[in-house]
Protein backbone atom coordinates (compact mmCIF):
# COMPACT_ATOMS: atom_id res chain seq x y z
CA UNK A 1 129.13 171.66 120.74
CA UNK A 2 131.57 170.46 123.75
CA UNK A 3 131.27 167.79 126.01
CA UNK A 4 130.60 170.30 128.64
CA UNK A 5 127.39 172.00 127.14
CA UNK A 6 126.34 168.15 125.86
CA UNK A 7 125.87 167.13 129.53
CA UNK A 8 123.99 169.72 131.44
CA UNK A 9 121.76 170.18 128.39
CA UNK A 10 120.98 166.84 128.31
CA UNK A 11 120.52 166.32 132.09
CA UNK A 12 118.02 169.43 131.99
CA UNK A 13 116.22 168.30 129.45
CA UNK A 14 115.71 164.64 131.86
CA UNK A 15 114.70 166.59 134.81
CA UNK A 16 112.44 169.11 132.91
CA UNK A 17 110.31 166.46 131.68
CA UNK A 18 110.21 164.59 134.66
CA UNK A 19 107.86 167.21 135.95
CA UNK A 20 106.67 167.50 139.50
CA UNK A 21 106.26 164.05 141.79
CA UNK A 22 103.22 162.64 142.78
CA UNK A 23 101.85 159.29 143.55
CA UNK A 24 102.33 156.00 141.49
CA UNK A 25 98.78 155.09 140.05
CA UNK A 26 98.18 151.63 138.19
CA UNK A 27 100.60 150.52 135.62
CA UNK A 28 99.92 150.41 132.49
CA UNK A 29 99.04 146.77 131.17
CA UNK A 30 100.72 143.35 130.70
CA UNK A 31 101.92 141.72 127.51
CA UNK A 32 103.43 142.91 124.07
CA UNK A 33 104.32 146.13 122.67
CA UNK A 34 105.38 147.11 119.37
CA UNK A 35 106.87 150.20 117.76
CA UNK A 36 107.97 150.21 114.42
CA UNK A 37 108.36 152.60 111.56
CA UNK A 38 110.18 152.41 107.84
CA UNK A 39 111.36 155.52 105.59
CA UNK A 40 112.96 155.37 102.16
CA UNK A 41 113.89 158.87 100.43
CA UNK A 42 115.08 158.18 96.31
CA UNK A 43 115.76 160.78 94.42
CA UNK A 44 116.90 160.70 90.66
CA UNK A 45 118.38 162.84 87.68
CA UNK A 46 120.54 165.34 88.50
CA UNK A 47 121.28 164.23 92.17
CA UNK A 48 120.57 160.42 92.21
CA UNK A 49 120.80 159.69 96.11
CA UNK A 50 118.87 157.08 98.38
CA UNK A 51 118.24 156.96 101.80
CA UNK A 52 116.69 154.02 103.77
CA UNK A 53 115.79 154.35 107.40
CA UNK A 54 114.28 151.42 109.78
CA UNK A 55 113.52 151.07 113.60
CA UNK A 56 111.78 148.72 115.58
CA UNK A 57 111.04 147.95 119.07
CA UNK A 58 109.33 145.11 121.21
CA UNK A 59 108.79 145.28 124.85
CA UNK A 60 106.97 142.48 126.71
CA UNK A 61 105.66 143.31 130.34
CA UNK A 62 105.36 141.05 133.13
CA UNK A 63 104.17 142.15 136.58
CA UNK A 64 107.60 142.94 138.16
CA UNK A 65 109.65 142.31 134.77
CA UNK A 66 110.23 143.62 131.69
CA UNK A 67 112.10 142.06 128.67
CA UNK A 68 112.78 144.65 125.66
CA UNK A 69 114.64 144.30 122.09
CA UNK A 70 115.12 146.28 118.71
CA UNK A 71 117.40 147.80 116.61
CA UNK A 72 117.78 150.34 113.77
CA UNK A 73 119.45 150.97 110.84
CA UNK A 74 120.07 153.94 108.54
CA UNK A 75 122.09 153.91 105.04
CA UNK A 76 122.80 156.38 102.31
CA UNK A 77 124.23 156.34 99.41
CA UNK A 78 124.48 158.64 96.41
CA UNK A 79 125.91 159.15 92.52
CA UNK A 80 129.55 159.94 92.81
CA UNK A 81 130.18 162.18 90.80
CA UNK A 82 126.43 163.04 90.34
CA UNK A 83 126.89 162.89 86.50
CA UNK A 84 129.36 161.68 84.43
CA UNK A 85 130.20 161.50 80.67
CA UNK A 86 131.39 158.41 79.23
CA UNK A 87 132.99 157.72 75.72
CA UNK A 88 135.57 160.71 73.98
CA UNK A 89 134.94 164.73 73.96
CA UNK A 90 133.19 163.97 70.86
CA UNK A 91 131.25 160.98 71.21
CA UNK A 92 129.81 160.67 74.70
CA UNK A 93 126.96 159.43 77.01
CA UNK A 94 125.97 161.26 79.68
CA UNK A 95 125.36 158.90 82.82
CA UNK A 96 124.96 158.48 86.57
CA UNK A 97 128.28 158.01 88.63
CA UNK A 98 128.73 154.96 90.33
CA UNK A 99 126.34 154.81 93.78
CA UNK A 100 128.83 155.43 96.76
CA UNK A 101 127.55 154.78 100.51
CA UNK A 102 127.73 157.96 102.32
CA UNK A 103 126.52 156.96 105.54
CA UNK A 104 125.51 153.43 107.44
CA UNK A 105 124.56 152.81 110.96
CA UNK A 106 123.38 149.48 112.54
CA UNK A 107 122.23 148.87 115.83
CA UNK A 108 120.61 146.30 118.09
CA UNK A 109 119.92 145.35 121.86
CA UNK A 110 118.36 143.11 124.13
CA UNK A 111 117.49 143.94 127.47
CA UNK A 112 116.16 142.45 130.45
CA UNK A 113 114.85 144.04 133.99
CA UNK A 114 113.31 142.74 136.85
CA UNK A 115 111.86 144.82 140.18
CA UNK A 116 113.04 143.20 143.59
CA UNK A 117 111.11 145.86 145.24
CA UNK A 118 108.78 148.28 144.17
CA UNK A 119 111.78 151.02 143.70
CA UNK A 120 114.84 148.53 143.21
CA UNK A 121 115.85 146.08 140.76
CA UNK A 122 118.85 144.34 138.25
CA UNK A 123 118.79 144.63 134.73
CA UNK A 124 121.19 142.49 132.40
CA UNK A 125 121.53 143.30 128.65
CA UNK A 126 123.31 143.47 125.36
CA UNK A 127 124.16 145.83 122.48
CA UNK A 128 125.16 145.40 119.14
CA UNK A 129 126.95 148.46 116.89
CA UNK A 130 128.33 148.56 113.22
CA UNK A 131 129.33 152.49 111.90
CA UNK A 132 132.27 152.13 109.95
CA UNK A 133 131.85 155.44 108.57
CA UNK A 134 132.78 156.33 113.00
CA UNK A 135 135.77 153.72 112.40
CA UNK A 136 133.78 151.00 114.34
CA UNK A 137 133.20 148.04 112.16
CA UNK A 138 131.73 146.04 115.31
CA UNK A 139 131.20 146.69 119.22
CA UNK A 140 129.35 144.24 121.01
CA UNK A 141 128.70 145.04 124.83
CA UNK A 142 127.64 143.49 127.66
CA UNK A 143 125.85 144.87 130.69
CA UNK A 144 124.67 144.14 134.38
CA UNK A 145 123.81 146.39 137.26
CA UNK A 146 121.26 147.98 139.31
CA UNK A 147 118.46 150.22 138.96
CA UNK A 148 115.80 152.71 141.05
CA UNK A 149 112.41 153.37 139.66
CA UNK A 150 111.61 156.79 140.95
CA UNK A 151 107.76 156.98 139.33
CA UNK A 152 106.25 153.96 137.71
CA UNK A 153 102.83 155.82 136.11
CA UNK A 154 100.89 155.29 133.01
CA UNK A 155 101.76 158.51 132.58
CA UNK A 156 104.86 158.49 133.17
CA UNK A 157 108.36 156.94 134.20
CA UNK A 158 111.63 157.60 135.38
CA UNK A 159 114.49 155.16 136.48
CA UNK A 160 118.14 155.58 137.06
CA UNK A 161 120.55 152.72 136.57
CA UNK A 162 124.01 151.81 137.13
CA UNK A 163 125.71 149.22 135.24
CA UNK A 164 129.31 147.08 135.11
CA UNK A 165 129.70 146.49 131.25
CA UNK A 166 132.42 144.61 128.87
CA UNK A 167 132.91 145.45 126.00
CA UNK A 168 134.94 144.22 122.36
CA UNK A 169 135.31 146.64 119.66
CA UNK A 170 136.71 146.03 116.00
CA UNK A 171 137.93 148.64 114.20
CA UNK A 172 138.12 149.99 110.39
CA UNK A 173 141.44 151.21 111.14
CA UNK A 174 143.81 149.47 113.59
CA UNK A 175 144.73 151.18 116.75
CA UNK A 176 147.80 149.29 118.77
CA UNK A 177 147.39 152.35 121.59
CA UNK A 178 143.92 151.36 122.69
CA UNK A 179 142.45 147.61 124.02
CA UNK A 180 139.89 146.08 121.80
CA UNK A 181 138.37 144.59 124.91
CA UNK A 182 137.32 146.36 128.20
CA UNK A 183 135.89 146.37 131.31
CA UNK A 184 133.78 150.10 131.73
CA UNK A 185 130.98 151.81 134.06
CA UNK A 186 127.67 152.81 132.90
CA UNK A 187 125.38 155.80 134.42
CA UNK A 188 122.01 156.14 132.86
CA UNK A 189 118.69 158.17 133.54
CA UNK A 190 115.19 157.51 131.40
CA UNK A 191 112.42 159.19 131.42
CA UNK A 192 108.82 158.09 129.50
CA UNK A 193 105.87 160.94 129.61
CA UNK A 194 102.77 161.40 128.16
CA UNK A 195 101.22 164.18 127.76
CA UNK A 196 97.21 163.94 127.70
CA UNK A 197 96.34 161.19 125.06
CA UNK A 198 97.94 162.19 121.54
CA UNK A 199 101.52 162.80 122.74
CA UNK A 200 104.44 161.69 124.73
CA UNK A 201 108.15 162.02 124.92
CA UNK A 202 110.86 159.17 125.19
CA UNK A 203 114.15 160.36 126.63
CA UNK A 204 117.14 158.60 127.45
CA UNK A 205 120.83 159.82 128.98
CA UNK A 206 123.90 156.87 129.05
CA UNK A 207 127.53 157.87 129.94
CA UNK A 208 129.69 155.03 129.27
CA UNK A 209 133.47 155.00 131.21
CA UNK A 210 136.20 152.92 130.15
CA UNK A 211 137.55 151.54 133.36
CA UNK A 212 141.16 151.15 131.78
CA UNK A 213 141.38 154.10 130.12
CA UNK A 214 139.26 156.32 131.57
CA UNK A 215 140.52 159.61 129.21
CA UNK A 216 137.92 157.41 126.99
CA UNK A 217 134.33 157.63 128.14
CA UNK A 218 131.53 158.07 125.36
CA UNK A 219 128.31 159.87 126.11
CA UNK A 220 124.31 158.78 124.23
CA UNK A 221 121.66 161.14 124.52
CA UNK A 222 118.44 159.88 122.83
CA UNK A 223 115.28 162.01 122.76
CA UNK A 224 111.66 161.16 120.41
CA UNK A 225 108.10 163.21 120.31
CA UNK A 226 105.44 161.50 119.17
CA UNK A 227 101.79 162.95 118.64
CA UNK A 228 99.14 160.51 117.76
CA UNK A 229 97.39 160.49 114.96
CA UNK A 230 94.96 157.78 115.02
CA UNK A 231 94.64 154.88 117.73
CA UNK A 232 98.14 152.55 116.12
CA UNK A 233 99.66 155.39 113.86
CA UNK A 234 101.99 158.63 115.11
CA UNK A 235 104.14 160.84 113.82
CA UNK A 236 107.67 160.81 115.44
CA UNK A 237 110.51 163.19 115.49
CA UNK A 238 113.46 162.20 116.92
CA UNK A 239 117.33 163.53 118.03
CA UNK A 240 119.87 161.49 118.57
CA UNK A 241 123.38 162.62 119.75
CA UNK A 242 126.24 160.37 120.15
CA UNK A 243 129.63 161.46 121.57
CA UNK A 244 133.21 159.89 122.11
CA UNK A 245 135.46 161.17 123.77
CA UNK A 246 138.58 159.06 121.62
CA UNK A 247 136.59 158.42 118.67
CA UNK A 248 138.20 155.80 116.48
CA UNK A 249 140.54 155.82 113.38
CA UNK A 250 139.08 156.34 109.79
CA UNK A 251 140.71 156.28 106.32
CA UNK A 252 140.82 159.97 105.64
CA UNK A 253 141.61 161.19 101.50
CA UNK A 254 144.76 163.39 101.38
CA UNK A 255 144.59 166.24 99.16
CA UNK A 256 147.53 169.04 98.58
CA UNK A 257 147.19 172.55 100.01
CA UNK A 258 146.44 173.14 96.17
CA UNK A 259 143.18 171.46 96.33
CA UNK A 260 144.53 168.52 93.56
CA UNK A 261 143.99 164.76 95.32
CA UNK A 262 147.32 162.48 95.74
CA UNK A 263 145.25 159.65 95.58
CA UNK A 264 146.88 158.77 98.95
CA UNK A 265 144.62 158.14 102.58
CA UNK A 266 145.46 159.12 106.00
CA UNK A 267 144.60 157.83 109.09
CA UNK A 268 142.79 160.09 111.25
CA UNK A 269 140.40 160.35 114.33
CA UNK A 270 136.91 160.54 113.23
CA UNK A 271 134.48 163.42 114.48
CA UNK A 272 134.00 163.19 118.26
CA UNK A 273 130.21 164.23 117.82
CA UNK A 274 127.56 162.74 115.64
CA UNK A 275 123.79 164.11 115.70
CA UNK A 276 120.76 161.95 113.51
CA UNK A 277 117.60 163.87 113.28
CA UNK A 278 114.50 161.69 112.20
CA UNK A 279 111.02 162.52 111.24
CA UNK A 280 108.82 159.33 110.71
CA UNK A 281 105.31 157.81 111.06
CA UNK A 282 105.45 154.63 113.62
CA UNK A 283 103.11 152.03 113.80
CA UNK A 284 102.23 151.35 118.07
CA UNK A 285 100.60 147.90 118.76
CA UNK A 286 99.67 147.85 122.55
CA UNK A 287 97.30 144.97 124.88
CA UNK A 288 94.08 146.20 125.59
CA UNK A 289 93.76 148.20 128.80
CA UNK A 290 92.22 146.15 131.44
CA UNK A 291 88.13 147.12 132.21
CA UNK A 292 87.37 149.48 134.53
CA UNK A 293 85.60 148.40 137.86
């Protein structure tokens, strides 16, 4: 998928579930919030693999403020080679290969935002990003800018935001073409909907601009459903697609047009889009609502 289907898509799926306007009722109320969910898939035998998934998020409300932070993390590894036999061609053991990470993702934030008016207001944040298997052994970023809240519901919420952000980036591979520090421009749109009382949908568009090179520009789309299934416990599936533009350099095996390995690496770009598709049960912890006059 390009770049240039990534963006409408994702901008129609914003506005569809933004829905039609209509006046701001109460908000919903003050204090904590807590998402959280775990997954672990092992599997053994033929195939030994293991996967190990974990999310959390905690959002504290004020009246005109809100202060959120969380992260995630994903990691898989499996048998490589699946099987292996150990010992001479007459006197082996038959064993598991030695456990290889195939994938690993690590991500945090902190965010602050806090309404001037009942529209307007500045937000100031931080991220945190480790995917070496993307080239990126760190990127740490720092944002501040301003924001428009265009419904503030129980039901529902939408704000657009627009950010000045710097940025430092280590890489697994060295790259003397591109700065490891930078000053860039952030656009984002989020949208927050319920729909009735067992399910709502989380979705959240961020185009990031490198102001020195702007040829790089990277481009998060984040989107979860989540249908209740009892008053603290959902089920949540969730699509996440992250592109860049200039993806970093990765250690690439080379292998002859034969198909034998040289035992030789290559340095490479790595993949310019990367999709995650969860399914998971979340734990919600929410204050009270308040009584009803």
């Amino acid at each position: 998928m390009t770049i240039k289907r990534i963006i409408p898509a994702a901008l129609l799926a914003v506005v569809a579930a933004a829905g039609p306007a209509r006046a701001d009722d109460a908000p919903p109320p003050l204090g904590w919030y807590f998402t959280g969910g775990l997954s672990y898939v092992l599997t053994s035998g033929n195939s030994p693999a293991s996967t190990f998934g974990a999310k959390a998020d905690v959002k504290r409300l004020w009246s005109r403020s809100i202060f959120t932070f969380g992260g995630g993390a994903v990691r898989t590894s499996a048998a490589e080679p699946a099987r292996q036999a150990v010992g001479t061609p007459t006197d082996f053991e038959v064993e598991a290969g030695p456990s290889v990470p195939k994938a690993a993702k690590y991500a945090a934030y902190a965010n602050f935002d806090h309404q001037i008016t009942d529209k307007f207001g500045w937000t100031v944040g931080t991220e945190f990003l480790r995917d070496r298997f993307a080239g990126v052994d760190s990127r740490v970023l720092g944002a501040a800018g301003v924001r428009y809240l265009f419904a503030n519901r129980k039901d529902f919420t939408f704000k657009t935001g627009l950010a000045l952000t710097v940025a430092h980036q280590s890489d697994v591979v060295e790259d003397p073409t591109v700065d490891d520090t930078f000053v860039g421009l952030r656009a984002s749109a989020d949208v927050d909907r319920k729909f009735g009382s067992a399910s709502s949908y989380v979705g959240g568009l961020a185009l990031d601009e490198n102001l020195n090179d702007t040829d790089d520009f990277r481009l998060r789309f984040a989107n979860t459903l989540a249908v209740t299934m009892t008053k603290k416990l959902a089920l949540q599936v969730g699509l996440l697609m992250l592109y860049d533009h200039q993806p970093s350099l990765v250690e690439v095996p080379l292998f002859l047009s034969s198909g034998l390995p040289t035992g030789l690496t290559v340095a490479a770009r790595a993949a310019t889009l990367d999709t995650t598709f969860t399914v998971s049960f979340v734990v919600n912890l929410a204050p009270p609502s308040p009584p009803k006059p």
